[in-house]
C-alpha atoms as a PDB file:
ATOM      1  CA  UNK A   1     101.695 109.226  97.603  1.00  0.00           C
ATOM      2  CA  UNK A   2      99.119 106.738  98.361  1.00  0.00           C
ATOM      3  CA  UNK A   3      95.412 107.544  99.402  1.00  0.00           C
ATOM      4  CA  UNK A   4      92.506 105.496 100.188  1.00  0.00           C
ATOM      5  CA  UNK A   5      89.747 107.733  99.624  1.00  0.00           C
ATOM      6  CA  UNK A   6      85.858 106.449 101.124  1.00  0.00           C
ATOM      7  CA  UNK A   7      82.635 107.811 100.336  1.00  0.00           C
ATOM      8  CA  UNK A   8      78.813 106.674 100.411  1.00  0.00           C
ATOM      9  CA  UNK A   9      78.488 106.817 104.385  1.00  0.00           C
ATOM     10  CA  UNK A  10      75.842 109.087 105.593  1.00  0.00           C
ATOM     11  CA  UNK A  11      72.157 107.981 107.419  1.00  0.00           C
ATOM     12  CA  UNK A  12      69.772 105.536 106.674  1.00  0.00           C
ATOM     13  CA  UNK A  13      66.726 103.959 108.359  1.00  0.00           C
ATOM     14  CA  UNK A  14      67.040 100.460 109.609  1.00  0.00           C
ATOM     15  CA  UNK A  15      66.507  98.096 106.612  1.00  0.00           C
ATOM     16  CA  UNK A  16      67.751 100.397 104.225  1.00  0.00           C
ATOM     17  CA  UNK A  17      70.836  99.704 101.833  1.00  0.00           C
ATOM     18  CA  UNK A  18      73.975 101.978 101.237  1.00  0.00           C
ATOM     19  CA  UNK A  19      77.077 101.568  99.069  1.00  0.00           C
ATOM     20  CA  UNK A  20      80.347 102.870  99.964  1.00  0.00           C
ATOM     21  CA  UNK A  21      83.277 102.875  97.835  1.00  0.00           C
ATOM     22  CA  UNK A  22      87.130 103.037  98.274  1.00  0.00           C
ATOM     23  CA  UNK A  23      89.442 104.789  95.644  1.00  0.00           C
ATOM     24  CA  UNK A  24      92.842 103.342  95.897  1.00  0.00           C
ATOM     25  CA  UNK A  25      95.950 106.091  94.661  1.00  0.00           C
ATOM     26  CA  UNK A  26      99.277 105.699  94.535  1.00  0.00           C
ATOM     27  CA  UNK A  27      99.348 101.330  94.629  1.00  0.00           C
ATOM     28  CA  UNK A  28      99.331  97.889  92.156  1.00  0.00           C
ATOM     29  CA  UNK A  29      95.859  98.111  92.908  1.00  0.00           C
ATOM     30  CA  UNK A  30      95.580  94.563  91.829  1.00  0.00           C
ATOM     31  CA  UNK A  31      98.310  92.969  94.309  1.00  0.00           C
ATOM     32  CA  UNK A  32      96.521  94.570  97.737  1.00  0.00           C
ATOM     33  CA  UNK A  33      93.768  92.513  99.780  1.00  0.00           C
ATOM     34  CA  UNK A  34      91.091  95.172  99.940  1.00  0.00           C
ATOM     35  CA  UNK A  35      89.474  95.435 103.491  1.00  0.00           C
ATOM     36  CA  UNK A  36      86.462  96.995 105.333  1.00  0.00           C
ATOM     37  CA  UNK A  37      86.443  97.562 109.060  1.00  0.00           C
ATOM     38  CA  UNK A  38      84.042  99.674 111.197  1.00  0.00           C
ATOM     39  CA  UNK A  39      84.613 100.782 114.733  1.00  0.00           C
ATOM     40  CA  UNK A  40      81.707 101.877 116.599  1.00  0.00           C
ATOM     41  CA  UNK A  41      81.661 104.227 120.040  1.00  0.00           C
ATOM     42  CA  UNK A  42      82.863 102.063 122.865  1.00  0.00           C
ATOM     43  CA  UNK A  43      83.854  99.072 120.747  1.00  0.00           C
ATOM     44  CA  UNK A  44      86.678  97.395 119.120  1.00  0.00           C
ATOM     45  CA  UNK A  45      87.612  97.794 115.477  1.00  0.00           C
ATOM     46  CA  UNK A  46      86.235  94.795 113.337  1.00  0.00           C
ATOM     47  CA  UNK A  47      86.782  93.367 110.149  1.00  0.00           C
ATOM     48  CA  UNK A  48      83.917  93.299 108.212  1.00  0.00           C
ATOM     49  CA  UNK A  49      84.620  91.718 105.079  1.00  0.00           C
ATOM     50  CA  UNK A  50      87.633  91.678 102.481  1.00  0.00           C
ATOM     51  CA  UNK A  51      88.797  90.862  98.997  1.00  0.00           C
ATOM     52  CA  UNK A  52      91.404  89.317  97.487  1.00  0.00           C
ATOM     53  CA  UNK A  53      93.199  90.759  93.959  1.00  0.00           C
ATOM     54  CA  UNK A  54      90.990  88.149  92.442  1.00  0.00           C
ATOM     55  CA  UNK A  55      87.797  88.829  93.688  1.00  0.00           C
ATOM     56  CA  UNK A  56      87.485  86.117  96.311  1.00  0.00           C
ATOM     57  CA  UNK A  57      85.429  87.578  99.176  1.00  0.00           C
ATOM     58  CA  UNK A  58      85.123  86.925 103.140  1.00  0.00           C
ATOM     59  CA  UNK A  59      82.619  88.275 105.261  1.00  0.00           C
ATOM     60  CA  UNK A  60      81.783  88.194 109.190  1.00  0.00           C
ATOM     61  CA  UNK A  61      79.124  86.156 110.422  1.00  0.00           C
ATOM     62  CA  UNK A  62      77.387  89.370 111.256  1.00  0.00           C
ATOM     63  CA  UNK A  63      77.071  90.612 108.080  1.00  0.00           C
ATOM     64  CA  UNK A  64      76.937  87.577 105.851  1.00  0.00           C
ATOM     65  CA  UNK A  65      73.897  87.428 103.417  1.00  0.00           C
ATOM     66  CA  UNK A  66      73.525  91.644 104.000  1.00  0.00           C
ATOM     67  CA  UNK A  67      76.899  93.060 102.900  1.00  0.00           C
ATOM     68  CA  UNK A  68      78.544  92.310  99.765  1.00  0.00           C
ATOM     69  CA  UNK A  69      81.858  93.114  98.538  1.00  0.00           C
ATOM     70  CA  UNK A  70      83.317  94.111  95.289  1.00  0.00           C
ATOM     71  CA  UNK A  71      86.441  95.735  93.035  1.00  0.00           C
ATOM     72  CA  UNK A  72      87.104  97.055  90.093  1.00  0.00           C
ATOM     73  CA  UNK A  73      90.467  96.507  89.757  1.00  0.00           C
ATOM     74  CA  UNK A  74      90.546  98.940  86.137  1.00  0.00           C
ATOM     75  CA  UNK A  75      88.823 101.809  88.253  1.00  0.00           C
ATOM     76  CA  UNK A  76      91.636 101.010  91.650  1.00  0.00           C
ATOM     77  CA  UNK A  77      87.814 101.129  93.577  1.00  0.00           C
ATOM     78  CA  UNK A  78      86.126  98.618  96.131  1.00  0.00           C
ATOM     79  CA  UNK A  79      82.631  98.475  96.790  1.00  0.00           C
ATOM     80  CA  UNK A  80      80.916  97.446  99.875  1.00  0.00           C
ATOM     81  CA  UNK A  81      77.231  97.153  99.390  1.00  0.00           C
ATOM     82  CA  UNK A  82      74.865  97.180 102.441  1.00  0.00           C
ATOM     83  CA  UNK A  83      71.525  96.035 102.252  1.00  0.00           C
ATOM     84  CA  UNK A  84      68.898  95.456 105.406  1.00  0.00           C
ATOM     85  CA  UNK A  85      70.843  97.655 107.751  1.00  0.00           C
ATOM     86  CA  UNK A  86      70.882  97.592 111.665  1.00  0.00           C
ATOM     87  CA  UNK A  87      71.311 100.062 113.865  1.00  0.00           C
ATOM     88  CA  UNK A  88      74.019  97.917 115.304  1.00  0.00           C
ATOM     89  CA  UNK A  89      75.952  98.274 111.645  1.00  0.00           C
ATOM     90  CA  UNK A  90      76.117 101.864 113.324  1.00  0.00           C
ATOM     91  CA  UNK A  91      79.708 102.879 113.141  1.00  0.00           C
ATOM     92  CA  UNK A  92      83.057 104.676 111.377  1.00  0.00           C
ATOM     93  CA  UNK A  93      83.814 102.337 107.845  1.00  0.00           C
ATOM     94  CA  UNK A  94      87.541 102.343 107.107  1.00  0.00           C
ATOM     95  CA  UNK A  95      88.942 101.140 103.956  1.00  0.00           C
ATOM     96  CA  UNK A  96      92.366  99.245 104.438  1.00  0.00           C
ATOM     97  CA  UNK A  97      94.934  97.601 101.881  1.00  0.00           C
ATOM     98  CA  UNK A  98      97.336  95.585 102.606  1.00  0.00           C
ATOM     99  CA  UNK A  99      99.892  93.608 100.286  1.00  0.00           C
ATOM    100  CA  UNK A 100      99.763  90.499  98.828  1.00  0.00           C
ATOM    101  CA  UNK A 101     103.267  90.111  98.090  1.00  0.00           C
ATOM    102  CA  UNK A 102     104.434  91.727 101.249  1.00  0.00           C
ATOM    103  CA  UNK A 103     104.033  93.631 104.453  1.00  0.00           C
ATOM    104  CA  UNK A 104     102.456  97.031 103.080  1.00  0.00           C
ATOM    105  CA  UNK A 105     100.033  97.938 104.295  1.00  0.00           C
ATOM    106  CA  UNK A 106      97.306 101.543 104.346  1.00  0.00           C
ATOM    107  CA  UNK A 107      93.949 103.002 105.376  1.00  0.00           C
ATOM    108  CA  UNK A 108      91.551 105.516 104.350  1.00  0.00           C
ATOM    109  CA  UNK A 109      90.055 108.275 106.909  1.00  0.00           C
ATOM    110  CA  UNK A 110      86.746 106.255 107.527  1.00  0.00           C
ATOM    111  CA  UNK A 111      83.308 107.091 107.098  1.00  0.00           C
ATOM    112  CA  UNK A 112      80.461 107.347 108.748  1.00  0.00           C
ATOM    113  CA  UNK A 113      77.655 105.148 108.832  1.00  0.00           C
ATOM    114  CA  UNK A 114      74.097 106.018 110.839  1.00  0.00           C
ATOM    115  CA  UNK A 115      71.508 103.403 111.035  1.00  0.00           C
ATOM    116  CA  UNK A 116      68.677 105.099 112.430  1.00  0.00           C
ATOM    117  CA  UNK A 117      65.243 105.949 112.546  1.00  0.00           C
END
């Protein structure tokens, strides 16, 4: 059975740094593109930044030079490290995988994320 399993949300001040991680179950770790989206109240879901199998990243303009993304593909984890937070980062952070050698695709149940004084 697979499971993408997130943890790290939880509230911070605005400028403050959290790290959330995603541990993949049940896939070729490896051969999935490793995503994070958030989805805030009232707005549309949006991709934040991804991975390849290799480690090459992509980010969104809004979080480029804050957020950083990582994997360890031994541990089946991804990392997404957020550092001078807004309350506009505000929102639910959902880990999704999707194949690289196919149309596969999964998510985690989201977590949340408070920016907020």
């Amino acid at each position: 059975q697979v499971q993408l399993v997130e943890s790290g949300g939880g509230l911070v001040q605005p400028g403050g740094s959290l790290r959330l991680s995603c541990a993949a179950y049940g896939i070729r770790f490896s051969l999935y593109v490793m995503d994070w989206y958030r989805q805030a109240p009232g707005k549309q879901r949006e991709l934040v930044a991804a991975i390849t199998g290799g480690g090459t990243p992509n980010f969104a303009d809004s979080v480029k030079g804050r957020f950083t993304i990582s994997r360890d593909n031994a541990k089946n984890t991804v990392y997404l490290q957020m550092n001078s937070l807004k309350p506009e980062d505000t929102a639910i952070y959902c880990c999704h995988a999707r194949s690289s050698v196919g149309t596969l695709s999964y998510w985690g149940q989201g977590t949340q994320v408070t920016v907020s004084s």
